[in-house]
Protein backbone atom coordinates (compact mmCIF):
# COMPACT_ATOMS: atom_id res chain seq x y z
CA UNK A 1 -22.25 -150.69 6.33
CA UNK A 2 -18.80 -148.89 7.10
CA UNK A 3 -15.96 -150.58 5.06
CA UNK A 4 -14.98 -152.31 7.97
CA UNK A 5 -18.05 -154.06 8.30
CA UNK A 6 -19.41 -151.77 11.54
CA UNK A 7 -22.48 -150.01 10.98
CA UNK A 8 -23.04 -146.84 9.91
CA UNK A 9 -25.25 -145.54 12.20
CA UNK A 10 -24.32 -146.34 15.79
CA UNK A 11 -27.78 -145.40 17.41
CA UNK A 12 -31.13 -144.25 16.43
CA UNK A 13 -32.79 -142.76 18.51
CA UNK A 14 -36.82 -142.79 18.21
CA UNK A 15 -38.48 -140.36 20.44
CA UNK A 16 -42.43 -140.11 21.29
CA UNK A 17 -43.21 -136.60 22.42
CA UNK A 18 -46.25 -135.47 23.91
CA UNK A 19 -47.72 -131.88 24.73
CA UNK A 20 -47.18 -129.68 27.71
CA UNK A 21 -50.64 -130.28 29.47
CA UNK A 22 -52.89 -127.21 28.78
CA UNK A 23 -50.82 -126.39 26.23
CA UNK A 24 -53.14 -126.58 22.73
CA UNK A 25 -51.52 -129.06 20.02
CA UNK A 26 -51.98 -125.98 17.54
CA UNK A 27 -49.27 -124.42 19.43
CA UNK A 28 -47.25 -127.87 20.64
CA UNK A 29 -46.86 -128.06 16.55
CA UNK A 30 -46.20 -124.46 16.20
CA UNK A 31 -43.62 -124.49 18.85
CA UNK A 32 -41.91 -127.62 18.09
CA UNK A 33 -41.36 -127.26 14.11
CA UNK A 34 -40.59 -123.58 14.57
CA UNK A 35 -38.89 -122.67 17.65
CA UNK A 36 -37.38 -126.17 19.03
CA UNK A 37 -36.04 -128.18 15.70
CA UNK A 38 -33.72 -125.37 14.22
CA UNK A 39 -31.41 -126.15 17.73
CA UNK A 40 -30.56 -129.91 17.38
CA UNK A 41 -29.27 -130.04 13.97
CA UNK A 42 -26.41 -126.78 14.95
CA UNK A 43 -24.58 -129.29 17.42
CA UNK A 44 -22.16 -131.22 16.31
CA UNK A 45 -22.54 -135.31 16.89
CA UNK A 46 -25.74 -135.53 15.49
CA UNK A 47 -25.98 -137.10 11.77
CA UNK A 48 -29.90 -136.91 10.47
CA UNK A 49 -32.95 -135.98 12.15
CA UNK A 50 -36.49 -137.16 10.88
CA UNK A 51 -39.70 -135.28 12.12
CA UNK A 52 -42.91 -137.48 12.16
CA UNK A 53 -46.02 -135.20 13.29
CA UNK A 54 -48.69 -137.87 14.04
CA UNK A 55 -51.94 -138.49 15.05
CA UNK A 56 -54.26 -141.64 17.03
CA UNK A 57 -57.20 -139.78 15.48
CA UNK A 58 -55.84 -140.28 11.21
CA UNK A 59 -54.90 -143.79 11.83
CA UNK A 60 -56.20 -145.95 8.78
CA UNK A 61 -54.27 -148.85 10.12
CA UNK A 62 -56.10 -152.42 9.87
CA UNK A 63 -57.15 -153.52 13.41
CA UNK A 64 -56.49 -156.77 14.79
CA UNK A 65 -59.18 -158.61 17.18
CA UNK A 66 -57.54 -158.95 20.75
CA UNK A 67 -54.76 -156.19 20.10
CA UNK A 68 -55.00 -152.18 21.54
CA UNK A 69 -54.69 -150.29 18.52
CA UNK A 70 -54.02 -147.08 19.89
CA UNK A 71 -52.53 -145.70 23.68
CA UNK A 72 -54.70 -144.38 25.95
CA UNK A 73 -55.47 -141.23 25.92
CA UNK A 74 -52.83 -140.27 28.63
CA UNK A 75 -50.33 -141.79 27.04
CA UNK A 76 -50.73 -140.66 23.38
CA UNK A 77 -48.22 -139.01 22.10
CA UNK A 78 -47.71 -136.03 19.07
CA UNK A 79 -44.58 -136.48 17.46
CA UNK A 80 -41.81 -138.58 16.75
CA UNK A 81 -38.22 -137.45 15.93
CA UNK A 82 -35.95 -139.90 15.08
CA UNK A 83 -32.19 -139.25 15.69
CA UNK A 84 -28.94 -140.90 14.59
CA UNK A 85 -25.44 -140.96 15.57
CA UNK A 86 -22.57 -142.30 13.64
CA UNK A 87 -20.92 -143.59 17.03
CA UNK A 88 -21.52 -143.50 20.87
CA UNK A 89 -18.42 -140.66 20.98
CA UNK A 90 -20.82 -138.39 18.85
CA UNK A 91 -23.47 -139.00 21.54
CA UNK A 92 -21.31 -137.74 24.25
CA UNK A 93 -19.96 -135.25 21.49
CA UNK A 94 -24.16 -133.29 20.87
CA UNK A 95 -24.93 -134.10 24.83
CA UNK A 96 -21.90 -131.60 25.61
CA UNK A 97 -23.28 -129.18 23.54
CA UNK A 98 -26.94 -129.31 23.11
CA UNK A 99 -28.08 -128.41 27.49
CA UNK A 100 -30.19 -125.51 26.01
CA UNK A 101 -32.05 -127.81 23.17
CA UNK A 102 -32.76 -129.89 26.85
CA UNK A 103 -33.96 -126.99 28.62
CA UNK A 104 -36.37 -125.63 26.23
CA UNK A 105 -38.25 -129.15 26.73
CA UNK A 106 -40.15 -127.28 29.25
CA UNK A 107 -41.57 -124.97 27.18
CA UNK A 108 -43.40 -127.43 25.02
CA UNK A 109 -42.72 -130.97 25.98
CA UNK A 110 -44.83 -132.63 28.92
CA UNK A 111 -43.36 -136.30 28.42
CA UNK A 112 -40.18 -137.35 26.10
CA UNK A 113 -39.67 -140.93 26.13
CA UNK A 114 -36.38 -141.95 24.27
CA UNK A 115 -35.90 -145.48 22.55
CA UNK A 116 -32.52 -146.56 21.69
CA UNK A 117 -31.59 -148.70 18.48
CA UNK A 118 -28.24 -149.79 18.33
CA UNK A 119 -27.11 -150.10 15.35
CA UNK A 120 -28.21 -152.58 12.61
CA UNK A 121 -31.28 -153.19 15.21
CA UNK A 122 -32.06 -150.04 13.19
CA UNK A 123 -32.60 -150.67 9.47
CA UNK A 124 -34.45 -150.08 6.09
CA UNK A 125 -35.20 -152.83 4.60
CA UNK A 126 -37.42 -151.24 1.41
CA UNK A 127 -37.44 -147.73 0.42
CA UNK A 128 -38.51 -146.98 -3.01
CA UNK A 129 -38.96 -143.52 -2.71
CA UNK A 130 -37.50 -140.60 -4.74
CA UNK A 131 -36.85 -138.02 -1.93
CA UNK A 132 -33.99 -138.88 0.71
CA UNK A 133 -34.88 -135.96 2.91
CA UNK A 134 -38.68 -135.25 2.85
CA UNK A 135 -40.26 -131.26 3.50
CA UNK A 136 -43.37 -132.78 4.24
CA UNK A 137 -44.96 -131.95 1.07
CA UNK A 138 -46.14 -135.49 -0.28
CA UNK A 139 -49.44 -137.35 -0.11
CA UNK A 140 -48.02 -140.71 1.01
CA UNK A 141 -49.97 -143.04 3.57
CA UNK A 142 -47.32 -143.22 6.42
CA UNK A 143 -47.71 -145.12 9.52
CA UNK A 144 -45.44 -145.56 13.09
CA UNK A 145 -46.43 -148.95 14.07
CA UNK A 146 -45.23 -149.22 17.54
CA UNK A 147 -45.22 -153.15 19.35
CA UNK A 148 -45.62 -153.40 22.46
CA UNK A 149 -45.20 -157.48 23.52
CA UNK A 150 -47.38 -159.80 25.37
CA UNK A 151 -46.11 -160.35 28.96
CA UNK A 152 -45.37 -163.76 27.96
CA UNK A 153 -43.60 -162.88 25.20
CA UNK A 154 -39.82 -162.27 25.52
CA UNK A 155 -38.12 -159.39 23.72
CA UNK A 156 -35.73 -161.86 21.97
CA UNK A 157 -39.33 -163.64 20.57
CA UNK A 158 -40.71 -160.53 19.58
CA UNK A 159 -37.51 -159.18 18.00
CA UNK A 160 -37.04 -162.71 15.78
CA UNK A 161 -40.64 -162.56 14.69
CA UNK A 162 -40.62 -158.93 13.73
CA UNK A 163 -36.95 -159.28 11.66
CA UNK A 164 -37.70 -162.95 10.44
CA UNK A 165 -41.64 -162.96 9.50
CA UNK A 166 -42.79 -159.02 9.52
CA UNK A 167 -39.76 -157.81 7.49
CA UNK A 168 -40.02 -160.78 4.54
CA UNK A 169 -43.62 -160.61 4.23
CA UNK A 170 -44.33 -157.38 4.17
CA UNK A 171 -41.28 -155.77 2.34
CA UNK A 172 -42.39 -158.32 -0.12
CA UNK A 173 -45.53 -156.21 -0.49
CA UNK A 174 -45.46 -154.64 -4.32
CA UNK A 175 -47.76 -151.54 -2.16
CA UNK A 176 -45.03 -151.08 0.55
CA UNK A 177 -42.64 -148.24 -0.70
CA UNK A 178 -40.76 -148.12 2.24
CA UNK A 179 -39.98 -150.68 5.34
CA UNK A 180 -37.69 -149.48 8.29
CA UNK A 181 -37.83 -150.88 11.53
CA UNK A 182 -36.14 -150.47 14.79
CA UNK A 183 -35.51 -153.02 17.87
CA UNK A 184 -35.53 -151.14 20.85
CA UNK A 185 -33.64 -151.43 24.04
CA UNK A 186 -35.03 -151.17 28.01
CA UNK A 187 -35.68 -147.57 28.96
CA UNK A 188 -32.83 -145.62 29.78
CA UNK A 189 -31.81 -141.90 30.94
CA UNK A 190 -30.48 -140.92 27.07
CA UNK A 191 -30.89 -137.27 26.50
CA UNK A 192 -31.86 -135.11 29.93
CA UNK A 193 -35.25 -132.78 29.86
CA UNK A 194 -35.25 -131.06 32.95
CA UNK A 195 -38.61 -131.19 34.44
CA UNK A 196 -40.54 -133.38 31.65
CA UNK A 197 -41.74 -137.33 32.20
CA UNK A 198 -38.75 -139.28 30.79
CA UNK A 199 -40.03 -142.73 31.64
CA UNK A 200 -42.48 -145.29 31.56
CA UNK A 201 -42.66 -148.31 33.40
CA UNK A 202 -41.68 -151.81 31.60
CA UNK A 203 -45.63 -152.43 30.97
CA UNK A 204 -45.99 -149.61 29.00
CA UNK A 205 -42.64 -149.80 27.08
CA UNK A 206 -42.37 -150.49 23.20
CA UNK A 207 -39.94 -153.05 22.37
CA UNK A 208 -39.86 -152.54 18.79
CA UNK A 209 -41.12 -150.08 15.87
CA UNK A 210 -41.70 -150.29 12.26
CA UNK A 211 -42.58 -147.53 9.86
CA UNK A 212 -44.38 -148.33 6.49
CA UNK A 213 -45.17 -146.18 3.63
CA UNK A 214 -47.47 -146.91 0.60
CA UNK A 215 -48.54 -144.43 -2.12
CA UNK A 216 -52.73 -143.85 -1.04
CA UNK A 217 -55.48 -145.36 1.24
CA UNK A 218 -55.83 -147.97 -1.78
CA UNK A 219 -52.84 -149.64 -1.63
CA UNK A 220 -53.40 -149.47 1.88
CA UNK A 221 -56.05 -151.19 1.58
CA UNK A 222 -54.96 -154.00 -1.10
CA UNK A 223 -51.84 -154.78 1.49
CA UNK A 224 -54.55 -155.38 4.40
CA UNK A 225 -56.06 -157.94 2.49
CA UNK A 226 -53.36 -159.52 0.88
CA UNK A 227 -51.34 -162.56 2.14
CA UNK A 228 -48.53 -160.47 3.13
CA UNK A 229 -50.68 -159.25 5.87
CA UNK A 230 -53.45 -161.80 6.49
CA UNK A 231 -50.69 -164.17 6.38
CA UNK A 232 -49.06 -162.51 9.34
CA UNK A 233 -51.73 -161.48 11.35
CA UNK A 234 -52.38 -164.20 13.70
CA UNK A 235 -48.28 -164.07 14.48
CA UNK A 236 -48.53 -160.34 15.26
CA UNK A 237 -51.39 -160.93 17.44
CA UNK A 238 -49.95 -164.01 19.45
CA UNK A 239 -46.99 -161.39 20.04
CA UNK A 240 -48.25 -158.11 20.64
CA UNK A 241 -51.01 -157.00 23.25
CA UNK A 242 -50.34 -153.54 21.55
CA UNK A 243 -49.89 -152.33 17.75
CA UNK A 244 -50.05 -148.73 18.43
CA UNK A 245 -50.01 -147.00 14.65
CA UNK A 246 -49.42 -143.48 14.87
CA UNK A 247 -50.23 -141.90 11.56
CA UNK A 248 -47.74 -139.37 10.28
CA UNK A 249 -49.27 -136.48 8.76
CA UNK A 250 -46.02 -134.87 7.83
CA UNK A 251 -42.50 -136.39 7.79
CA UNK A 252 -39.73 -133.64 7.59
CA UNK A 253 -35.99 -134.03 7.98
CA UNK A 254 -33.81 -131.23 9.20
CA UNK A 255 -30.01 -132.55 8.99
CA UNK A 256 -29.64 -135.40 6.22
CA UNK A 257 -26.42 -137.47 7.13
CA UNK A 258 -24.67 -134.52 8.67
CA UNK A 259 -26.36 -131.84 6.23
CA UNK A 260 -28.79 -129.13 7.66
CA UNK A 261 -31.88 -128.76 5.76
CA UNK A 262 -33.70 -125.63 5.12
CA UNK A 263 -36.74 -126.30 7.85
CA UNK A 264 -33.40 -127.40 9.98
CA UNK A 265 -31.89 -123.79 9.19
CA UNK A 266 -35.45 -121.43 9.21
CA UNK A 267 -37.50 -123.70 10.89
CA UNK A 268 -40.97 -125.60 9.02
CA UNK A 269 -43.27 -122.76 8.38
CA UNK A 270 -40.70 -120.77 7.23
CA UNK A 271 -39.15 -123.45 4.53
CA UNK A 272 -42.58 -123.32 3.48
CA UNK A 273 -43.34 -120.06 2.54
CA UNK A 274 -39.62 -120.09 0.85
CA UNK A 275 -40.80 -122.77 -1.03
CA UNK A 276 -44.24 -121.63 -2.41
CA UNK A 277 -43.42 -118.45 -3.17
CA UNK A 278 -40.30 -120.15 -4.91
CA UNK A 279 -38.11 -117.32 -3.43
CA UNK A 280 -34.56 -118.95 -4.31
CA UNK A 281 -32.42 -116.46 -3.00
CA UNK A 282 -33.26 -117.13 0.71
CA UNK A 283 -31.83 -120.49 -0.27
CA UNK A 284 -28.55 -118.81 -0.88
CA UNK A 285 -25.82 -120.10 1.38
CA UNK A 286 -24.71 -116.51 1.94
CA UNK A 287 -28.28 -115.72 3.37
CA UNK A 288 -27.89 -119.44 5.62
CA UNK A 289 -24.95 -118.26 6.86
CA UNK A 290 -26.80 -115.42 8.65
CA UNK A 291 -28.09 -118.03 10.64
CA UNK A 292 -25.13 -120.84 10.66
CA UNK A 293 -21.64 -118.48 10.49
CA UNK A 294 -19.80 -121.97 10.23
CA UNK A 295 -21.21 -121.09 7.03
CA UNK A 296 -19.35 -117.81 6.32
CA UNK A 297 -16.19 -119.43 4.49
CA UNK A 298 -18.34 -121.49 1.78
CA UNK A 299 -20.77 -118.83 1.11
CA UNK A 300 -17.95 -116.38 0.27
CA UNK A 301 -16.52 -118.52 -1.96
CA UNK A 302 -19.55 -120.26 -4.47
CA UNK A 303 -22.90 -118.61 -2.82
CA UNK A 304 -24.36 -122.20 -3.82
CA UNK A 305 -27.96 -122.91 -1.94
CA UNK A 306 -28.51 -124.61 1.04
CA UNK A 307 -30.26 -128.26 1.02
């Protein structure tokens, strides 16, 4: 929280993309983490971006009798930024600046279905983890659990149960290393894709998503059948017609609270090779500001590397 008491983040924004159809999700991934994420974090407004490539397929999830565990196939989706924004002005502030991120949607992008968080309805409530702003280069068991309510479920139900039961029990968990979830509002036009999907209808809307992280498959597996699980179970179940969990194979960040990364500078593949090959000097801020010349007045002056 802000000093004032306001939150720091005044939306998130969680995004489920899916592929261009015909396109191959070899080159969705290739397209996406090395043509399409090096525009968003240039415009201004636009405070941290998380990439989450996941997969229906890798799910290690436990299952719950009654409850779809997974989309249908037409509606799966292949990765999940998540955006924030310090206030609503620096919304308006990246959507003034960022029409050709939009256009290049159609390049790669069949269906981009924005959720907004406002504010604290986006939170962390664990995260025991060492790196703020992740390459995508650990061996963590990360999961997108998306909720999708029962029809006789109001949001306000689901949202209690998910911020007053979920969130104690399970950030409780000595296995869960990190807890954020996000309360989601009714579909609306956010960020413009010309000629992609941009909506679903209310019956196949999420109304809430929580991402967990635990260190292996075994502590996976020691959460499922501990009390901080079976004990909520039967609630999740009486709530949800859908737990969708989307297993994230990578989780990369390009701008950490206002800061480009590397991948947000070269793009992923390219941060990678820069990494293995432990070639420093590409890190240099005088090389970065090749690519960023807002950059040109630091790197003149210390040279220091880029995060």
């Amino acid at each position: 929280m802000t000093p004032s008491g306001a939150p720091e983040v005044a939306l998130t924004l969680v995004i489920p993309l899916r592929a261009k159809a015909g396109m191959s999700l070899p080159d969705f991934y290739q397209y996406w983490l090395n043509a399409h994420v090096t525009l968003p974090p240039r415009f201004p407004g636009i405070s941290s971006i998380w990439l989450h490539v996941v997969s229906f397929d890798h799910q290690r999830w436990p299952r719950l009798p009654g409850v779809s565990h997974r989309p249908e196939p037409q509606h799966e989706f292949h990765g999940v930024p998540e955006a924030t924004f310090p206030t609503m002005a620096d919304l308006e502030l990246f959507q003034s600046y960022a029409h050709v991120q939009m256009v290049d949607g159609i390049n790669f992008l069949g269906e981009v279905i924005t959720y907004a968080s406002v504010g604290d309805h986006s939170a962390t409530m664990v995260d025991k983890l060492d790196d703020a702003a992740p390459d995508g280069h650990d061996d963590l068991v990360r999961h997108l659990l998306f909720l999708r309510r029962r029809a006789d479920v109001p949001a306000g139900e689901l949202r209690r149960f998910v911020t007053e039961t979920l969130e104690p029990a399970w950030g409780g968990s000595p296995e869960v290393l990190k807890l954020r979830r996000h309360l989601f509002e009714p579909l609306e036009a956010t960020l413009d894709h010309p000629g992609v999907v941009l909506y679903k209808p209310p019956e196949l809307q999420y109304q809430a998503a929580v991402e967990v992280v635990m260190a292996d498959e075994d502590a996976l597996a020691r959460f499922a059948a501990s009390p901080a699980f079976t004990g909520t179970a039967d609630g999740l179940a009486a709530h949800c017609e859908g737990v969708h969990a989307a297993r994230v194979d990578r989780c990369i960040t390009t701008k950490d609270r206002g800061a480009i990364t590397l991948a947000g500078v070269r793009g992923v593949a390219v941060a990678d090779l820069i990494r293995r090959l432990e070639a420093d000097s590409q890190r240099d801020e005088a090389v970065s500001a090749l690519f960023l010349p807002e950059l040109v007045g630091s790197a003149a002056g210390d040279g220091g590397p880029t995060r």
